[in-house]
PDB file of N, CA and C in Angstrom:
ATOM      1  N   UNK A   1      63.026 109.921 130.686  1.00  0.00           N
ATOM      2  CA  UNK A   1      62.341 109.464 129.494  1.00  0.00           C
ATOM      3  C   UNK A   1      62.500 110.526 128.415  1.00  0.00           C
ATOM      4  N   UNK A   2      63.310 110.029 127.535  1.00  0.00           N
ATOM      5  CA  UNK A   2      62.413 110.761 126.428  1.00  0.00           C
ATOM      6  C   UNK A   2      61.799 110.738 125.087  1.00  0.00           C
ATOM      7  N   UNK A   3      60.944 112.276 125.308  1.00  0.00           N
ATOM      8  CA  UNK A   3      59.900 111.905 124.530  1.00  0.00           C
ATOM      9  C   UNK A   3      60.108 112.236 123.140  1.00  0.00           C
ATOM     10  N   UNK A   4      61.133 112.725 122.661  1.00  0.00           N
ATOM     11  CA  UNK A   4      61.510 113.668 121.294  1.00  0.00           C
ATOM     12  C   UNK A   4      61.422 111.935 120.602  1.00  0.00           C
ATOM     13  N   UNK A   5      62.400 110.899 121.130  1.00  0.00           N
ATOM     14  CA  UNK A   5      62.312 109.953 120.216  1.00  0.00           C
ATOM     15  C   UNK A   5      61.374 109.657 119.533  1.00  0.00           C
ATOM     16  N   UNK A   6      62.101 109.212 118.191  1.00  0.00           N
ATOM     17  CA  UNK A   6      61.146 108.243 117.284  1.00  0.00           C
ATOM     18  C   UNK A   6      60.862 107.143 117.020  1.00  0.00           C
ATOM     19  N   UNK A   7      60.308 106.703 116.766  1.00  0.00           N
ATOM     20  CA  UNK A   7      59.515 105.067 116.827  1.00  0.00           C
ATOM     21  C   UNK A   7      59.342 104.555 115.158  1.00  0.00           C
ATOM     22  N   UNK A   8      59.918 103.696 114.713  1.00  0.00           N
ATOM     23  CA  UNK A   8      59.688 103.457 113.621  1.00  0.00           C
ATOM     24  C   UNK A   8      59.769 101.637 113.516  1.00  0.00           C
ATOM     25  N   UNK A   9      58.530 101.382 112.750  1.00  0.00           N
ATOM     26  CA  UNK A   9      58.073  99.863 112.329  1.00  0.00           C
ATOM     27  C   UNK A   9      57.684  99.962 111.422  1.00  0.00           C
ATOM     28  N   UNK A  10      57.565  98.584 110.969  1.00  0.00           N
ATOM     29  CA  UNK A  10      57.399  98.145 109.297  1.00  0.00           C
ATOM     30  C   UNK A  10      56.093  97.079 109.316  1.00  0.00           C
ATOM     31  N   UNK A  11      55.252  97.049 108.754  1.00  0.00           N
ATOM     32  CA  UNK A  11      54.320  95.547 108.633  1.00  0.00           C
ATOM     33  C   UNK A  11      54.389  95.081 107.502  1.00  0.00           C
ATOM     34  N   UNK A  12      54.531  93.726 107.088  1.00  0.00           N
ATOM     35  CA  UNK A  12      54.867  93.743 105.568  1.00  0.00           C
ATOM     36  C   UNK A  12      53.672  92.229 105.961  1.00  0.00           C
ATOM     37  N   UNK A  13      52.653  91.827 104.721  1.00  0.00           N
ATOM     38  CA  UNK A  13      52.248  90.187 104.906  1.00  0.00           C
ATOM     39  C   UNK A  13      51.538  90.938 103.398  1.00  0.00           C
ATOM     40  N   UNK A  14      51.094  88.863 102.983  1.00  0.00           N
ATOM     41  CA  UNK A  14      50.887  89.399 101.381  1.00  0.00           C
ATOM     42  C   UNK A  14      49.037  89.792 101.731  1.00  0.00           C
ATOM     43  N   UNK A  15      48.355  90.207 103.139  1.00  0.00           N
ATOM     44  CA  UNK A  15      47.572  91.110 103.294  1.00  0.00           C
ATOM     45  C   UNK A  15      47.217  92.628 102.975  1.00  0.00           C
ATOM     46  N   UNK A  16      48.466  93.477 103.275  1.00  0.00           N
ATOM     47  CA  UNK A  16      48.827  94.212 103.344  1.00  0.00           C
ATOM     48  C   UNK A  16      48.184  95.286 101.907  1.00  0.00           C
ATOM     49  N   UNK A  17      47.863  96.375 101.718  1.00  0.00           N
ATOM     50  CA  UNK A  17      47.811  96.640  99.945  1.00  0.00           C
ATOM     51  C   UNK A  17      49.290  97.709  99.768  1.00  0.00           C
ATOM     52  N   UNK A  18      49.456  97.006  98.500  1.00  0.00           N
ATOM     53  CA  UNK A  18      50.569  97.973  97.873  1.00  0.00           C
ATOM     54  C   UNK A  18      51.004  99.497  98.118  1.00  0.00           C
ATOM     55  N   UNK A  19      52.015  99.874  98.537  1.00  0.00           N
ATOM     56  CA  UNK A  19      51.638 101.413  98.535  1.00  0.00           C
ATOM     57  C   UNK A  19      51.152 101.897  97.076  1.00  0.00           C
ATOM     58  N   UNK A  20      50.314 103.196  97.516  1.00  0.00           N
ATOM     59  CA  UNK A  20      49.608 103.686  96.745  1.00  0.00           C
ATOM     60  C   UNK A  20      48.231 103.326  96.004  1.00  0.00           C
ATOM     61  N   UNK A  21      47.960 102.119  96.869  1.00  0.00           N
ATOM     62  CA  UNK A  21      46.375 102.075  97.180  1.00  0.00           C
ATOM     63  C   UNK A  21      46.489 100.674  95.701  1.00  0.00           C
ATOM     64  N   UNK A  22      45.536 100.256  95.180  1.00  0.00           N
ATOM     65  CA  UNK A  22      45.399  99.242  94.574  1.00  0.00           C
ATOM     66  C   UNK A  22      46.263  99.089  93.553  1.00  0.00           C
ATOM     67  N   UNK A  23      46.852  97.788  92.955  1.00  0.00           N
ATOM     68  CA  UNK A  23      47.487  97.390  91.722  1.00  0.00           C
ATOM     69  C   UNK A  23      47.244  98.318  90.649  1.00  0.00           C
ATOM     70  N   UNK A  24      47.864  98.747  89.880  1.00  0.00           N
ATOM     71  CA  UNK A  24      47.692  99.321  88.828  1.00  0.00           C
ATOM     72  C   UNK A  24      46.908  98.065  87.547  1.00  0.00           C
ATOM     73  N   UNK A  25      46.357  98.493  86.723  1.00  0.00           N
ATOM     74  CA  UNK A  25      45.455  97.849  86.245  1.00  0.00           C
ATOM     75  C   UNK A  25      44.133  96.932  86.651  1.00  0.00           C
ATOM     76  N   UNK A  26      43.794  96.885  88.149  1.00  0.00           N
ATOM     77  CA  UNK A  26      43.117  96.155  88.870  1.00  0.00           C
ATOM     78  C   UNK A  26      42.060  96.991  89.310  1.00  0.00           C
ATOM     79  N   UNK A  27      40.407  96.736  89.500  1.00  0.00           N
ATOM     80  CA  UNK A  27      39.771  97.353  89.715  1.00  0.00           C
ATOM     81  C   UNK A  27      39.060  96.728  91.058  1.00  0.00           C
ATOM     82  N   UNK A  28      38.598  97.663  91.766  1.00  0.00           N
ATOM     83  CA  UNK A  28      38.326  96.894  93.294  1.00  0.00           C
ATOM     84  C   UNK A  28      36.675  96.770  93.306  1.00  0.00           C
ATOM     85  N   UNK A  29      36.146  97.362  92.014  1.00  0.00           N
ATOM     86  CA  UNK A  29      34.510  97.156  91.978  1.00  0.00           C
ATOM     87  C   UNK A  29      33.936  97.932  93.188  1.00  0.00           C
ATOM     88  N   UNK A  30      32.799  97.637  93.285  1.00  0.00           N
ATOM     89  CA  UNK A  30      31.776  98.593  93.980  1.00  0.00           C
ATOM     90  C   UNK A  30      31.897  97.785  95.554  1.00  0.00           C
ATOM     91  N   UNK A  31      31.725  98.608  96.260  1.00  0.00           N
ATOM     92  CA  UNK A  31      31.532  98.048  97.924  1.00  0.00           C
ATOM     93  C   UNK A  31      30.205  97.656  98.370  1.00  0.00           C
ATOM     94  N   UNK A  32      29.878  96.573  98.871  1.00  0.00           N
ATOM     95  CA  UNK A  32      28.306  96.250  99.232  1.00  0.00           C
ATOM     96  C   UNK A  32      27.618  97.735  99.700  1.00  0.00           C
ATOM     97  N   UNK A  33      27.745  98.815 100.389  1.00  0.00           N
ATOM     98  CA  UNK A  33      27.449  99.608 100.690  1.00  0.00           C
ATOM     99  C   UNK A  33      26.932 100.287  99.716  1.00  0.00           C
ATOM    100  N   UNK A  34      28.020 100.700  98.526  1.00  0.00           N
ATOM    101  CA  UNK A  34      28.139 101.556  97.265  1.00  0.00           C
ATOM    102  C   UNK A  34      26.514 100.610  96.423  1.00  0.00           C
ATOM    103  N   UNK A  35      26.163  99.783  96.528  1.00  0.00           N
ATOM    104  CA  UNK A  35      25.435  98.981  95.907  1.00  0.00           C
ATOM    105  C   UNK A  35      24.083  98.789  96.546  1.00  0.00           C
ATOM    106  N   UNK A  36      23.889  98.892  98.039  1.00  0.00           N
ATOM    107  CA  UNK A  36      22.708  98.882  98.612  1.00  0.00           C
ATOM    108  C   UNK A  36      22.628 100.562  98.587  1.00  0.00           C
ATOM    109  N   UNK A  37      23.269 101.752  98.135  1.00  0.00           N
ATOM    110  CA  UNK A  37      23.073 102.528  97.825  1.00  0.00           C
ATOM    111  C   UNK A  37      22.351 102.771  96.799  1.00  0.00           C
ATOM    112  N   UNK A  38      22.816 102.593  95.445  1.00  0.00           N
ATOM    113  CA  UNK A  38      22.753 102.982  94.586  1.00  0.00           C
ATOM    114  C   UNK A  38      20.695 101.765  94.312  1.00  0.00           C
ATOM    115  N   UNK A  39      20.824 100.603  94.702  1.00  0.00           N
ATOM    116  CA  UNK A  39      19.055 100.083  94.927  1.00  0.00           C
ATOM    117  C   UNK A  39      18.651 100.819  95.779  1.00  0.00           C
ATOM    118  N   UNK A  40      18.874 101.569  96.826  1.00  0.00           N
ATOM    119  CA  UNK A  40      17.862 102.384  97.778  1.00  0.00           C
ATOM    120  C   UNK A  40      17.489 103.468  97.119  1.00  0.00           C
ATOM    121  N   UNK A  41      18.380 104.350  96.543  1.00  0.00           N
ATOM    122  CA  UNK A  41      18.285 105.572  95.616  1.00  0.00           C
ATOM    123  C   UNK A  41      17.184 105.342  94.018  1.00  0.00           C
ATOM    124  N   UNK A  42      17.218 104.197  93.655  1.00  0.00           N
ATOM    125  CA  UNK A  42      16.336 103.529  92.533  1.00  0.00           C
ATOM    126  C   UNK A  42      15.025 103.262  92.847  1.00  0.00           C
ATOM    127  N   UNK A  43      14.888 102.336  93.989  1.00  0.00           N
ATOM    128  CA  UNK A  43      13.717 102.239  94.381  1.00  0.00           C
ATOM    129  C   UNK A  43      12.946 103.264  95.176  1.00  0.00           C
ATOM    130  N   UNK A  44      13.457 104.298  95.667  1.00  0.00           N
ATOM    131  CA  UNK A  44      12.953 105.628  95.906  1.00  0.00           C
ATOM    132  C   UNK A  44      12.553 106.481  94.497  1.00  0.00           C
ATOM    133  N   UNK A  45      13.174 106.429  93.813  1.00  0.00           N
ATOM    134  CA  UNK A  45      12.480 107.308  92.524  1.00  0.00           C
ATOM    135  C   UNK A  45      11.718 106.517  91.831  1.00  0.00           C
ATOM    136  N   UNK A  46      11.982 104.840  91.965  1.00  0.00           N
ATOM    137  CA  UNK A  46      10.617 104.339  90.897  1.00  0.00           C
ATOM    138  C   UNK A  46       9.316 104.176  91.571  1.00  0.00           C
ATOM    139  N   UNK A  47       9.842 104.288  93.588  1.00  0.00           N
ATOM    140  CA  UNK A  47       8.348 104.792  94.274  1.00  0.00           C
ATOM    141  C   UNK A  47       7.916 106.159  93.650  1.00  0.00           C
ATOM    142  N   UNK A  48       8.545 107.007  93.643  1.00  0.00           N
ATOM    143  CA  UNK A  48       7.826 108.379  93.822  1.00  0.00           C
ATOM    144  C   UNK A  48       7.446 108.362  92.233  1.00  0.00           C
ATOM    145  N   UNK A  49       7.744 107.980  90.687  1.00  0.00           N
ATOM    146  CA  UNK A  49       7.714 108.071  89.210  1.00  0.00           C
ATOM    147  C   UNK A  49       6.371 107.117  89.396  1.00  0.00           C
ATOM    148  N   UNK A  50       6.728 106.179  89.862  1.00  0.00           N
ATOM    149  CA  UNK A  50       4.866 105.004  90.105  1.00  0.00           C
ATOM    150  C   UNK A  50       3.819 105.745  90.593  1.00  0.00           C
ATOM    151  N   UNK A  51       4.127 106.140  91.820  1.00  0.00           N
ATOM    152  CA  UNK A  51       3.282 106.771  92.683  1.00  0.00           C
ATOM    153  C   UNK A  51       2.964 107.659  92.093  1.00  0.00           C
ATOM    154  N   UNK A  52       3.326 109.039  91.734  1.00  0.00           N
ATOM    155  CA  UNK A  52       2.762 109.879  90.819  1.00  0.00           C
ATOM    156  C   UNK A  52       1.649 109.507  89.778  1.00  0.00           C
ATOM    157  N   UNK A  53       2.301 109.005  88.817  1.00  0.00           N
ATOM    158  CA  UNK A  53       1.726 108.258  87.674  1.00  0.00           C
ATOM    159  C   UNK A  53       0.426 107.838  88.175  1.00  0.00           C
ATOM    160  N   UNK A  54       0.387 106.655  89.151  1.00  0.00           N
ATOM    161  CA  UNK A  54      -0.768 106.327  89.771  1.00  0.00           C
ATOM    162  C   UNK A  54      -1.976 107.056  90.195  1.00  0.00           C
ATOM    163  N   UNK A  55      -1.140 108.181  90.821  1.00  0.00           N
ATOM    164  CA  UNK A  55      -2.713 109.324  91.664  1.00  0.00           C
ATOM    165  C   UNK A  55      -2.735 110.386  90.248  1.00  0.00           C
ATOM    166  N   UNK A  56      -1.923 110.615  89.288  1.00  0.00           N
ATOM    167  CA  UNK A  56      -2.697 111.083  88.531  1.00  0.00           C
ATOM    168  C   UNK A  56      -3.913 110.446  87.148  1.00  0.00           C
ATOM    169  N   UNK A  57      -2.509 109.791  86.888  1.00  0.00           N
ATOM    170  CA  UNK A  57      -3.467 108.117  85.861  1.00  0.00           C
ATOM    171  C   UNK A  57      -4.463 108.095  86.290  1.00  0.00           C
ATOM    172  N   UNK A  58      -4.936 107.520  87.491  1.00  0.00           N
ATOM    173  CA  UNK A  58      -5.829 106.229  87.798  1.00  0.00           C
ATOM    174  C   UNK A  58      -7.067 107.255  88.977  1.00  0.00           C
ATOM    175  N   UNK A  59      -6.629 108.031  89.591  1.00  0.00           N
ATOM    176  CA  UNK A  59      -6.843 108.545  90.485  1.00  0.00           C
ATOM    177  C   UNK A  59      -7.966 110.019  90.364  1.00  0.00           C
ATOM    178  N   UNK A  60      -6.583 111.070  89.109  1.00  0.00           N
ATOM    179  CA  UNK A  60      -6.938 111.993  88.994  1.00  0.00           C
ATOM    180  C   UNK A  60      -6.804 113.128  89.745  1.00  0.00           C
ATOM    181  N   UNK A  61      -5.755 112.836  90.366  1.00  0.00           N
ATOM    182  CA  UNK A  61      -5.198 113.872  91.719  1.00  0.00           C
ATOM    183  C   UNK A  61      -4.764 115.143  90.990  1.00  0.00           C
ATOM    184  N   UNK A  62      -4.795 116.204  91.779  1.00  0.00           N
ATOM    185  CA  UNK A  62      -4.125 117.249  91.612  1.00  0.00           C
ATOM    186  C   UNK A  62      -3.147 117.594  92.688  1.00  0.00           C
ATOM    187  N   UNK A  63      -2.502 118.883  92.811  1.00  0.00           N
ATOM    188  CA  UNK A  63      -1.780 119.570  93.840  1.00  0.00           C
ATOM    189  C   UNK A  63      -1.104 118.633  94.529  1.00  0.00           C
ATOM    190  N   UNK A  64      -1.686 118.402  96.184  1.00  0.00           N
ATOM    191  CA  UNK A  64      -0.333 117.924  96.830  1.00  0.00           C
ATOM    192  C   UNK A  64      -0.408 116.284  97.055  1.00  0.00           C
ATOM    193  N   UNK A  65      -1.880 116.141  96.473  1.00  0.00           N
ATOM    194  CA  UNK A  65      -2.439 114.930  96.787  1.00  0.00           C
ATOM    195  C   UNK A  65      -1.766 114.332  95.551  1.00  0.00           C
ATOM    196  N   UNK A  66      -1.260 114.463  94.617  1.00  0.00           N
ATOM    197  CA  UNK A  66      -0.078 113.839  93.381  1.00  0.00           C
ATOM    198  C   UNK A  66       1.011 112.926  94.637  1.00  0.00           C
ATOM    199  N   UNK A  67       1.312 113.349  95.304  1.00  0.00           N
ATOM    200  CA  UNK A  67       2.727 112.581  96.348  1.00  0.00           C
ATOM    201  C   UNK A  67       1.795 111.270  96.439  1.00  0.00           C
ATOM    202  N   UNK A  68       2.360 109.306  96.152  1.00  0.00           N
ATOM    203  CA  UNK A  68       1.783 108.810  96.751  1.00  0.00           C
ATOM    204  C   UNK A  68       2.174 108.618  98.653  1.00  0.00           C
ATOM    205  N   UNK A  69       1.053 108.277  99.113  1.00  0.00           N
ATOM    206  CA  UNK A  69       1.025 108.320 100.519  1.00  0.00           C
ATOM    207  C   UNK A  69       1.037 109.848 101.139  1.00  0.00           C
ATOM    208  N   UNK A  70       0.527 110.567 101.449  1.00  0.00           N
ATOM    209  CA  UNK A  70       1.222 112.365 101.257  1.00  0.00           C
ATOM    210  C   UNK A  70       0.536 112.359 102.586  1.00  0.00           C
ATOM    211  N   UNK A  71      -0.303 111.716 103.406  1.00  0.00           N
ATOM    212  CA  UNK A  71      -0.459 111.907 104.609  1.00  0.00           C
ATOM    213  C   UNK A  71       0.099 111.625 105.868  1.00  0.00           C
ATOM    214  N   UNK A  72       1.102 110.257 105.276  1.00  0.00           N
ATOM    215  CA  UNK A  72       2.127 109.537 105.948  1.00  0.00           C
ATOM    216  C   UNK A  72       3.409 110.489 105.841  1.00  0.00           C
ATOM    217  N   UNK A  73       3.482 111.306 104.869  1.00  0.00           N
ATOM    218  CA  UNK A  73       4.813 112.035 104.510  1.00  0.00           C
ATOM    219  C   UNK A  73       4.516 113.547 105.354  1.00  0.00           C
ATOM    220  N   UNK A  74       3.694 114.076 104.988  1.00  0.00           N
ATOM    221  CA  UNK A  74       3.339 114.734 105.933  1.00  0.00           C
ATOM    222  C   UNK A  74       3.736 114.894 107.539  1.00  0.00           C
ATOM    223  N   UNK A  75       3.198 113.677 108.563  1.00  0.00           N
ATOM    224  CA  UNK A  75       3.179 113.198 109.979  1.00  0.00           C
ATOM    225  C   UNK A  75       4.475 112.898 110.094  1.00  0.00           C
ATOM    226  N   UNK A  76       5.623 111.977 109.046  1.00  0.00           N
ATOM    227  CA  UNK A  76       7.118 112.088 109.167  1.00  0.00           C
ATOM    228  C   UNK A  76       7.339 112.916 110.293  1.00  0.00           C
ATOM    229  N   UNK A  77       7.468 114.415 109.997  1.00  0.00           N
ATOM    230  CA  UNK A  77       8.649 115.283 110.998  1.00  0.00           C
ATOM    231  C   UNK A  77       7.966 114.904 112.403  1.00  0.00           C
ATOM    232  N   UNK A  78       7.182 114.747 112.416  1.00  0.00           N
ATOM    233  CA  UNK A  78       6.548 115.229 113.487  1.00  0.00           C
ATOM    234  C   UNK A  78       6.486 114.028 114.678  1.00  0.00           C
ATOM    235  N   UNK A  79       6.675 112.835 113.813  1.00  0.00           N
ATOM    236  CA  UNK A  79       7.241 111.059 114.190  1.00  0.00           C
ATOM    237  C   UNK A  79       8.077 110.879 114.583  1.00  0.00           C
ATOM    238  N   UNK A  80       9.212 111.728 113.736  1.00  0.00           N
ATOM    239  CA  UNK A  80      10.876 111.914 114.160  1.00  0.00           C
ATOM    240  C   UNK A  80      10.966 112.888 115.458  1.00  0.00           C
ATOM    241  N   UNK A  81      10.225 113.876 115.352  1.00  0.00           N
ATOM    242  CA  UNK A  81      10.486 114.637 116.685  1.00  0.00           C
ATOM    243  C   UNK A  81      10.023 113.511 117.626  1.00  0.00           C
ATOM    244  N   UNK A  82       8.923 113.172 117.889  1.00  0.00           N
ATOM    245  CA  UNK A  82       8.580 112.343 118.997  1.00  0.00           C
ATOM    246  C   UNK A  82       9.320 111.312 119.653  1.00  0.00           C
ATOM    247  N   UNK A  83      10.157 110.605 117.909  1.00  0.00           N
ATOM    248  CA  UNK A  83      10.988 109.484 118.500  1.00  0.00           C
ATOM    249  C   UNK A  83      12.430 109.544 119.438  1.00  0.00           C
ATOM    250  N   UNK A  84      12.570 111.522 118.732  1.00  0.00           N
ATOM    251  CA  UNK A  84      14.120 111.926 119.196  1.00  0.00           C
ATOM    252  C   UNK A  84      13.609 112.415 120.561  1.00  0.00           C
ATOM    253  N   UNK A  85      12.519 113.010 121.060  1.00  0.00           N
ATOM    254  CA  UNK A  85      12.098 113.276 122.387  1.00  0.00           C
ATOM    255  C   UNK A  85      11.800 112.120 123.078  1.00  0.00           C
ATOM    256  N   UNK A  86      11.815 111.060 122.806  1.00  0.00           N
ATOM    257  CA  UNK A  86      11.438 109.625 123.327  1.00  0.00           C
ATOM    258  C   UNK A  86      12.651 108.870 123.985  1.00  0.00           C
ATOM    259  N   UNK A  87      13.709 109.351 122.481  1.00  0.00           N
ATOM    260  CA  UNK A  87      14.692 108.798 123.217  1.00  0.00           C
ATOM    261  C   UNK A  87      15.381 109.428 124.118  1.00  0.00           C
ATOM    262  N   UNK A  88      15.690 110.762 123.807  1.00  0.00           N
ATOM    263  CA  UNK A  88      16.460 111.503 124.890  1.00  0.00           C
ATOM    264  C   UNK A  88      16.182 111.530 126.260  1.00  0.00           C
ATOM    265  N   UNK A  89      14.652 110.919 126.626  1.00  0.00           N
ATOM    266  CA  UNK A  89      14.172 111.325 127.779  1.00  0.00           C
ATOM    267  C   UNK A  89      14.197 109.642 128.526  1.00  0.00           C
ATOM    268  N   UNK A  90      14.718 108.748 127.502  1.00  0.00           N
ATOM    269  CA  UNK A  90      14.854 107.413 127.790  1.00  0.00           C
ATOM    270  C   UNK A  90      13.654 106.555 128.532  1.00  0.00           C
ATOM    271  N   UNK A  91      12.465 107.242 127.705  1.00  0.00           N
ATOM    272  CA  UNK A  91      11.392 106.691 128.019  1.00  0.00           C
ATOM    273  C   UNK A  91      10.577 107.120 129.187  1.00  0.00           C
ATOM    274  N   UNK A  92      11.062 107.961 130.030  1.00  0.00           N
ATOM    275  CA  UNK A  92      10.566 107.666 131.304  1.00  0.00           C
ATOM    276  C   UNK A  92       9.954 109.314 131.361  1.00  0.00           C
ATOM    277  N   UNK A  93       9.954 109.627 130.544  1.00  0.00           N
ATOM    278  CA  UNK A  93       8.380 111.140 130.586  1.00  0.00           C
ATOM    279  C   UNK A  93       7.499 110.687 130.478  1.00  0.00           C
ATOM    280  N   UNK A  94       6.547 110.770 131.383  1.00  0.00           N
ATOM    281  CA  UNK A  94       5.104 110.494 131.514  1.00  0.00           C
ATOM    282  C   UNK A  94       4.388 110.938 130.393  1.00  0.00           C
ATOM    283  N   UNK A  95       3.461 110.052 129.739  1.00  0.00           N
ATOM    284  CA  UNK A  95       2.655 109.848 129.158  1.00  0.00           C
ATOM    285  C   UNK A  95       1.046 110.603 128.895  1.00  0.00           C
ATOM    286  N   UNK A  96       0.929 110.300 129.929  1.00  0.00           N
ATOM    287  CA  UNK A  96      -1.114 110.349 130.602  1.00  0.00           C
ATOM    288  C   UNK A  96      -0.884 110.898 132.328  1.00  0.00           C
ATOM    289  N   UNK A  97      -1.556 111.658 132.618  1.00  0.00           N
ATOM    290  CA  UNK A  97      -1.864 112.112 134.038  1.00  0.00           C
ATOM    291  C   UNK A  97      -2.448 110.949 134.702  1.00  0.00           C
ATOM    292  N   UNK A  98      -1.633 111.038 135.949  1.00  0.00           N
ATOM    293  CA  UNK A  98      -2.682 110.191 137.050  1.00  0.00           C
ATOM    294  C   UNK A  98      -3.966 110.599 137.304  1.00  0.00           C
ATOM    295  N   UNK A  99      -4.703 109.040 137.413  1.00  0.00           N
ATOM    296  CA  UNK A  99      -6.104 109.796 137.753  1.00  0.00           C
ATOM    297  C   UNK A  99      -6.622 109.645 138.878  1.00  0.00           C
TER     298      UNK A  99
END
């Protein structure tokens, strides 16, 4: 056998894209991804620009209590650790002592 050879094929169908990536003058627009991006990133800052506004407006908050929800944000890491120790252990670390 050998292995030095080379192997060479062609695919051609009107699937295929042009070399060098899209038509010239043609634009391929945004990718559903690029777009549920760019609303996740929006509606995160018009939570946190509302929320603010709110606990100070309406509220009168100072310091850390300005974050809305700041007790839920808080417990976060500490949710994520549990869930990543939850899973790694695939459920089956005991809970509660026998009684």
């Amino acid at each position: 056998m050998n292995c030095s050879a080379s192997k060479h094929f062609e695919l051609a169908a009107e699937a295929c894209c042009p070399v060098g990536g899209a038509s010239a003058g043609q634009s391929e627009g945004l990718s559903v991804g690029s777009i549920l991006l760019i609303v996740f990133v929006s509606l995160v800052f018009v939570y946190i620009v509302a929320g603010v506004a709110v606990q100070v407006g309406l509220k009168k908050a100072d310091g850390k209590d300005r974050i809305p929800h700041v007790t839920f944000w808080i417990a976060v890491p500490g949710l994520i650790k549990d869930g990543i120790r939850f899973t790694f252990s695939c459920g089956k670390r005991k809970q509660y002592s026998d009684i």
